[in-house]
Protein backbone atom coordinates (compact mmCIF):
# COMPACT_ATOMS: atom_id res chain seq x y z
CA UNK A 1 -21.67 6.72 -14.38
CA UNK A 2 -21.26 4.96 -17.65
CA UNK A 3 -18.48 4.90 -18.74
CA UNK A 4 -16.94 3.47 -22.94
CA UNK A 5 -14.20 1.03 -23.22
CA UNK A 6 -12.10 2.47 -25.60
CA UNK A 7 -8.32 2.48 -26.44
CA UNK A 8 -7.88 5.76 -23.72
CA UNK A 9 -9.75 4.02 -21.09
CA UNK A 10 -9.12 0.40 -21.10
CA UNK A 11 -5.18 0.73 -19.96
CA UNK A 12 -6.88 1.90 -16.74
CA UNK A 13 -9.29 -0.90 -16.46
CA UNK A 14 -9.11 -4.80 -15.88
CA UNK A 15 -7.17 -6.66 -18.45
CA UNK A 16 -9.91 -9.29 -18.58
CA UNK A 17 -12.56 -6.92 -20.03
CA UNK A 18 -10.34 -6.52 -23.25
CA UNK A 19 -10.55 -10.45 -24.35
CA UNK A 20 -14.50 -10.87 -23.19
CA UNK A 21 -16.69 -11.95 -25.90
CA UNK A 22 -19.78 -11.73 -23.66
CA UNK A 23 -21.45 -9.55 -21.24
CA UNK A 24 -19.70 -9.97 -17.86
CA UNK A 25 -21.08 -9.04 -14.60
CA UNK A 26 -19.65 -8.61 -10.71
CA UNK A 27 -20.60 -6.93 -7.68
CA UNK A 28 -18.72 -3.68 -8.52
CA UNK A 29 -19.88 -3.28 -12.01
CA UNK A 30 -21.83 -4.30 -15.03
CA UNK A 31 -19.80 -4.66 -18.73
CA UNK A 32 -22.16 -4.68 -21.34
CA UNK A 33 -20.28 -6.11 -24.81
CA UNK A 34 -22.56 -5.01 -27.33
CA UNK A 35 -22.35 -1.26 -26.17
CA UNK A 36 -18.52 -2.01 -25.24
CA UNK A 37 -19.77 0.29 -21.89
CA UNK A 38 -18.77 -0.12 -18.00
CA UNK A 39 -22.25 0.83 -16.10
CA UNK A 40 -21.22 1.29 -12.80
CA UNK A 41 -22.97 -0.17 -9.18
CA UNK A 42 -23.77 1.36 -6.28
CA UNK A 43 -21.73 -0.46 -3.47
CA UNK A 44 -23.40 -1.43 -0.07
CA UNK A 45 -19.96 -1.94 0.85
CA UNK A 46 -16.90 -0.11 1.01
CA UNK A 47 -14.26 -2.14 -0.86
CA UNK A 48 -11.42 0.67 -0.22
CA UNK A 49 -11.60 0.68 3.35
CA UNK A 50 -8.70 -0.96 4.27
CA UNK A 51 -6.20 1.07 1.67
CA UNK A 52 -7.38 3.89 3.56
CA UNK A 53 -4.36 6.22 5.37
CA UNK A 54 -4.56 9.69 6.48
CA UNK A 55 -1.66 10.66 5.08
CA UNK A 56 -2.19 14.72 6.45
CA UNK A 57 -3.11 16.22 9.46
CA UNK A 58 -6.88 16.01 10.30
CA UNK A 59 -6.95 19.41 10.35
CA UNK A 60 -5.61 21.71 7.50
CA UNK A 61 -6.29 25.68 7.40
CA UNK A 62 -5.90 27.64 4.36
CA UNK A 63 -2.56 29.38 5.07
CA UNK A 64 -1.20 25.83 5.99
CA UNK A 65 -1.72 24.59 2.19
CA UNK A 66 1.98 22.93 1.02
CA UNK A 67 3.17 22.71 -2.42
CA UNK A 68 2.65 19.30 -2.23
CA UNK A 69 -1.24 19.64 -1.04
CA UNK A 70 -1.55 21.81 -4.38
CA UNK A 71 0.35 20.11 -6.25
CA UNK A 72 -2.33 17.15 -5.60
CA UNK A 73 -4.90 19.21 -6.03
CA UNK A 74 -3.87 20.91 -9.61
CA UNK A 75 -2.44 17.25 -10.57
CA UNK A 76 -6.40 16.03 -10.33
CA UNK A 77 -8.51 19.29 -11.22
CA UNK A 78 -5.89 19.82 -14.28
CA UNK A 79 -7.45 16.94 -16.15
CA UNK A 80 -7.14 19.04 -19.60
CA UNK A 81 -3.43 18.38 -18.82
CA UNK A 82 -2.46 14.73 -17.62
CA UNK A 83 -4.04 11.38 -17.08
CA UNK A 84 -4.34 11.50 -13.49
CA UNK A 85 -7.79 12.21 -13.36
CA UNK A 86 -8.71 9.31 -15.62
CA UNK A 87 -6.15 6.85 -13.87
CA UNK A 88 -7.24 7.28 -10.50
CA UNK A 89 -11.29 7.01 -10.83
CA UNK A 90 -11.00 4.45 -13.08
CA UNK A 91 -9.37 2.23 -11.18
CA UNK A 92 -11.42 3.00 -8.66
CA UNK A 93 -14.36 2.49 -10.47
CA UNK A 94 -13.60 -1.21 -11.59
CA UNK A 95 -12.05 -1.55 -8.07
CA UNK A 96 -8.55 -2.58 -9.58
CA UNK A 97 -7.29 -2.53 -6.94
CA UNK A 98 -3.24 -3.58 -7.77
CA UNK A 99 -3.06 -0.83 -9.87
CA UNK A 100 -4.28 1.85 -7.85
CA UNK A 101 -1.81 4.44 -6.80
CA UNK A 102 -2.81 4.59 -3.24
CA UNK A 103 -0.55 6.97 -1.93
CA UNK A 104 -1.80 9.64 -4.41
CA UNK A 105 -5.47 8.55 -3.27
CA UNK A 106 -4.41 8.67 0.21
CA UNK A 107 -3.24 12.25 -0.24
CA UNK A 108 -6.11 13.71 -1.74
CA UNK A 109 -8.48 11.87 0.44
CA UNK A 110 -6.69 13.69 3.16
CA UNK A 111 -6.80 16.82 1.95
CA UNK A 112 -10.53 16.73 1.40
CA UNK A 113 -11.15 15.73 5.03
CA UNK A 114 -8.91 17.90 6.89
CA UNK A 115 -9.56 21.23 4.70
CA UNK A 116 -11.32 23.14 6.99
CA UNK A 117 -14.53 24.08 5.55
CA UNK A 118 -16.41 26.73 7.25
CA UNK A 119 -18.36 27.56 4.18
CA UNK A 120 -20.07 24.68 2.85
CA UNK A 121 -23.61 25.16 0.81
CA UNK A 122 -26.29 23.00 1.47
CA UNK A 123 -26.43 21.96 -2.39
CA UNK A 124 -24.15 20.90 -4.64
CA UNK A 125 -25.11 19.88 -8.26
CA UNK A 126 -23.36 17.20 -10.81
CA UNK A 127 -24.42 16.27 -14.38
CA UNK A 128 -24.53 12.30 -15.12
CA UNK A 129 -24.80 10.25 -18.05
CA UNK A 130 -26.38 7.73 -17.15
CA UNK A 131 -27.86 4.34 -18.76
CA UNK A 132 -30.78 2.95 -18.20
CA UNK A 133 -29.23 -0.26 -15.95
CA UNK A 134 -27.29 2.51 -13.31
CA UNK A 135 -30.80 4.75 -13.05
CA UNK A 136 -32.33 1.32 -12.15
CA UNK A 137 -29.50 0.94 -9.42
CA UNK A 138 -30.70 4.32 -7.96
CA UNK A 139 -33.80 3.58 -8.23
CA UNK A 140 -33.88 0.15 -6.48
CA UNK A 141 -31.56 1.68 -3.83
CA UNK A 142 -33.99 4.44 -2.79
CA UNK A 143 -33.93 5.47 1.04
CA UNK A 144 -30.60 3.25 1.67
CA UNK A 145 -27.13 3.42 1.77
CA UNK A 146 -24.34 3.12 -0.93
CA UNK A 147 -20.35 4.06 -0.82
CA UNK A 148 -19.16 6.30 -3.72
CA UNK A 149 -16.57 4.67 -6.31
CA UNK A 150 -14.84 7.23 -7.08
CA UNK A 151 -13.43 11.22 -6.44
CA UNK A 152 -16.63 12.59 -7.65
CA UNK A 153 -16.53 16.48 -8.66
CA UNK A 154 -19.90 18.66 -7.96
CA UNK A 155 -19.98 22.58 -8.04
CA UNK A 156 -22.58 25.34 -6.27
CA UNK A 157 -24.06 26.44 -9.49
CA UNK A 158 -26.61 23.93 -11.07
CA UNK A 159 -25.99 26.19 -14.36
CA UNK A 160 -22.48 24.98 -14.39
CA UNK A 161 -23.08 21.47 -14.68
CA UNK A 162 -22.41 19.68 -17.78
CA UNK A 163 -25.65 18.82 -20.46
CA UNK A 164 -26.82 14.86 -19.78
CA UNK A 165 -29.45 12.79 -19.37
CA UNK A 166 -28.93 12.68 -15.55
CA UNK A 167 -28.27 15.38 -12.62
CA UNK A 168 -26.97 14.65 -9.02
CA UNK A 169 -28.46 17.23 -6.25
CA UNK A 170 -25.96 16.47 -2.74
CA UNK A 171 -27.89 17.94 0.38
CA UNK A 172 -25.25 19.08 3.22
CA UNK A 173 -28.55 21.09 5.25
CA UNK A 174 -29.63 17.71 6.95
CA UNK A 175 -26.80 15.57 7.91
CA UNK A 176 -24.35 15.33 10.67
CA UNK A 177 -21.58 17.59 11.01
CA UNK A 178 -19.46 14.56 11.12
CA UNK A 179 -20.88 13.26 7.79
CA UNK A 180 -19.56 16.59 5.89
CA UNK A 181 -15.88 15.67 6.89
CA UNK A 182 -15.85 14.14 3.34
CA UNK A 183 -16.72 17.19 1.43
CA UNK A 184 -14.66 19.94 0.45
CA UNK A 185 -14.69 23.36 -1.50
CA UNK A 186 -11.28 23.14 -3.61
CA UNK A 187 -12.12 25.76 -6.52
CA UNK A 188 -10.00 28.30 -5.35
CA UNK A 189 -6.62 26.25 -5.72
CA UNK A 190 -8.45 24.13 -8.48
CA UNK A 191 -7.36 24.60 -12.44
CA UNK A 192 -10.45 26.43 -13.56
CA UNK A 193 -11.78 28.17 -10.65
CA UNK A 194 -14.27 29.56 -12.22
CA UNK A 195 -16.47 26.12 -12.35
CA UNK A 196 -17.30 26.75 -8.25
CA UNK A 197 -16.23 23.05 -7.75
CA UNK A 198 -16.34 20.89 -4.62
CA UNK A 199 -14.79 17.45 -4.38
CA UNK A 200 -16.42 14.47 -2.52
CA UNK A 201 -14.27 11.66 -1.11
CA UNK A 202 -14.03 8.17 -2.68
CA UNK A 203 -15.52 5.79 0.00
CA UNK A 204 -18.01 8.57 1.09
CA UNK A 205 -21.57 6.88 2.30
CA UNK A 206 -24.00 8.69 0.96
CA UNK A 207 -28.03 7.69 0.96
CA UNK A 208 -30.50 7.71 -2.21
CA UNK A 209 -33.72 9.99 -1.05
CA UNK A 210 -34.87 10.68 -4.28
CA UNK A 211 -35.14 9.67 -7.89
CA UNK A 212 -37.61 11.36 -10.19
CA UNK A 213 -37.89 11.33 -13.95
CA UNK A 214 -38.55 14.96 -15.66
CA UNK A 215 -39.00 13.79 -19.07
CA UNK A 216 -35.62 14.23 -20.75
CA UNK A 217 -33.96 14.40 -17.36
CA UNK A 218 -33.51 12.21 -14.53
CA UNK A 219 -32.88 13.99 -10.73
CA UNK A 220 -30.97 12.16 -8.53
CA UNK A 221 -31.37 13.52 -4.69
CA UNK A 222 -29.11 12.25 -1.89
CA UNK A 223 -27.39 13.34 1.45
CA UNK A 224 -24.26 12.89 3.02
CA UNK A 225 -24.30 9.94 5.51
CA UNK A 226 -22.25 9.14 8.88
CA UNK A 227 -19.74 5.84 7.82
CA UNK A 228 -21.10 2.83 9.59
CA UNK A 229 -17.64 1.57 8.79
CA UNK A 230 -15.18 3.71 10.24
CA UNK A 231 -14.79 1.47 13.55
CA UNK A 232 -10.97 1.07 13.05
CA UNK A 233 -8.42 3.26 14.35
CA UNK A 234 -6.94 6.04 11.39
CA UNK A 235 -3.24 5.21 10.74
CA UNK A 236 -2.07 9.20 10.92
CA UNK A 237 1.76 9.45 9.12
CA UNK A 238 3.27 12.61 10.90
């Protein structure tokens, strides 16, 4: 997702991208200086890993939602509202890490994977805008693996999604049951309900199957994916 370096978006970014004169490049992202744009990269590795903390139970039914679960939830779906949105996938997406709030990641990380989801569809849609160096990274990454960057919203209805050069298309029919653990309906305690929307985990692995061109639109196909990474023990705070 590309995103502009402007005067709302650069307080959330590295302070080193302000004073560059040139395009700079890394293994999490791509600043081009004559667009002043961030295109983002698809990880092969999952740079968050060790921040994670399941800071909720592992399993969460409806009717034992606290104030402070929704309160998370409004605090990121409210974006209309607050900065929190913006904050916390930004950082995320430039991987700055030191100024990450990770106990507000932490919490909605949680919530997504212990929600109990007994309902999930087996497609879920998301507009992009996209430029033409990040449709390359899908492209080269076909049939493999990459870790998401951010929380990254999708709803039920492909009508719903926003107008771009770029749509997402996440299949839930032919992965493991453990793989969906970082998928969760939220709209019905989210902001505006009425956008059907589904929030998938920062860290999630997730593999490319497809990438076709329709003339003025790009489609983007991939599936959830088991975590070859999640060897280590969860640190559970009761």
């Amino acid at each position: 997702m590309e995103c502009v370096v402007d005067a709302r978006t650069n307080i959330y970014l590295p302070k080193t991208l302000t004073s560059l004169s040139d395009d700079f490049d890394t293994n999490d992202y791509y600043y081009d200086h004559s667009k002043n744009t961030l295109n983002c990269k698809l990880l092969t590795k999952n740079p968050y890993q060790a921040y994670f903390k399941q800071l909720y139970p592992l399993t969460i039914n409806e009717h034992q939602l606290t104030d402070d679960m929704l309160t998370v939830l409004k605090s990121y779906t409210d974006s209309q509202a607050n900065e929190c949105y913006m904050k916390t996938n930004l950082n995320l997406l430039s991987t700055n890490l030191n100024d990450i709030d990770w106990n507000y990641v932490n919490k909605l990380r949680s919530l997504i994977r212990g929600l109990t989801q007994t309902n999930l569809k087996h497609m879920y849609y998301r507009g992009l805008t996209l430029s033409d160096r990040e449709i390359e990274y899908y492209l080269e990454r076909r049939n493999e693996y990459y870790y998401t960057n951010s929380f990254t919203s999708f709803t039920i209805d492909r009508l719903l999604v926003y107008s771009s050069n770029a749509i997402m298309m996440l299949r839930t029919d032919s992965c493991s049951e453990k793989a969906k653990i970082n998928l969760a309906n939220i709209w019905k305690w989210s902001t505006f309900s009425d956008e059907k929307e589904a929030l998938l985990a920062v860290g999630t692995r997730l593999k490319v199957l497809s990438v076709h061109n329709f003339g003025c639109k790009w489609e983007i196909e991939v599936e959830l994916a088991d975590d070859e990474e999640r060897n280590s023990v969860l640190m559970i705070v009761q």
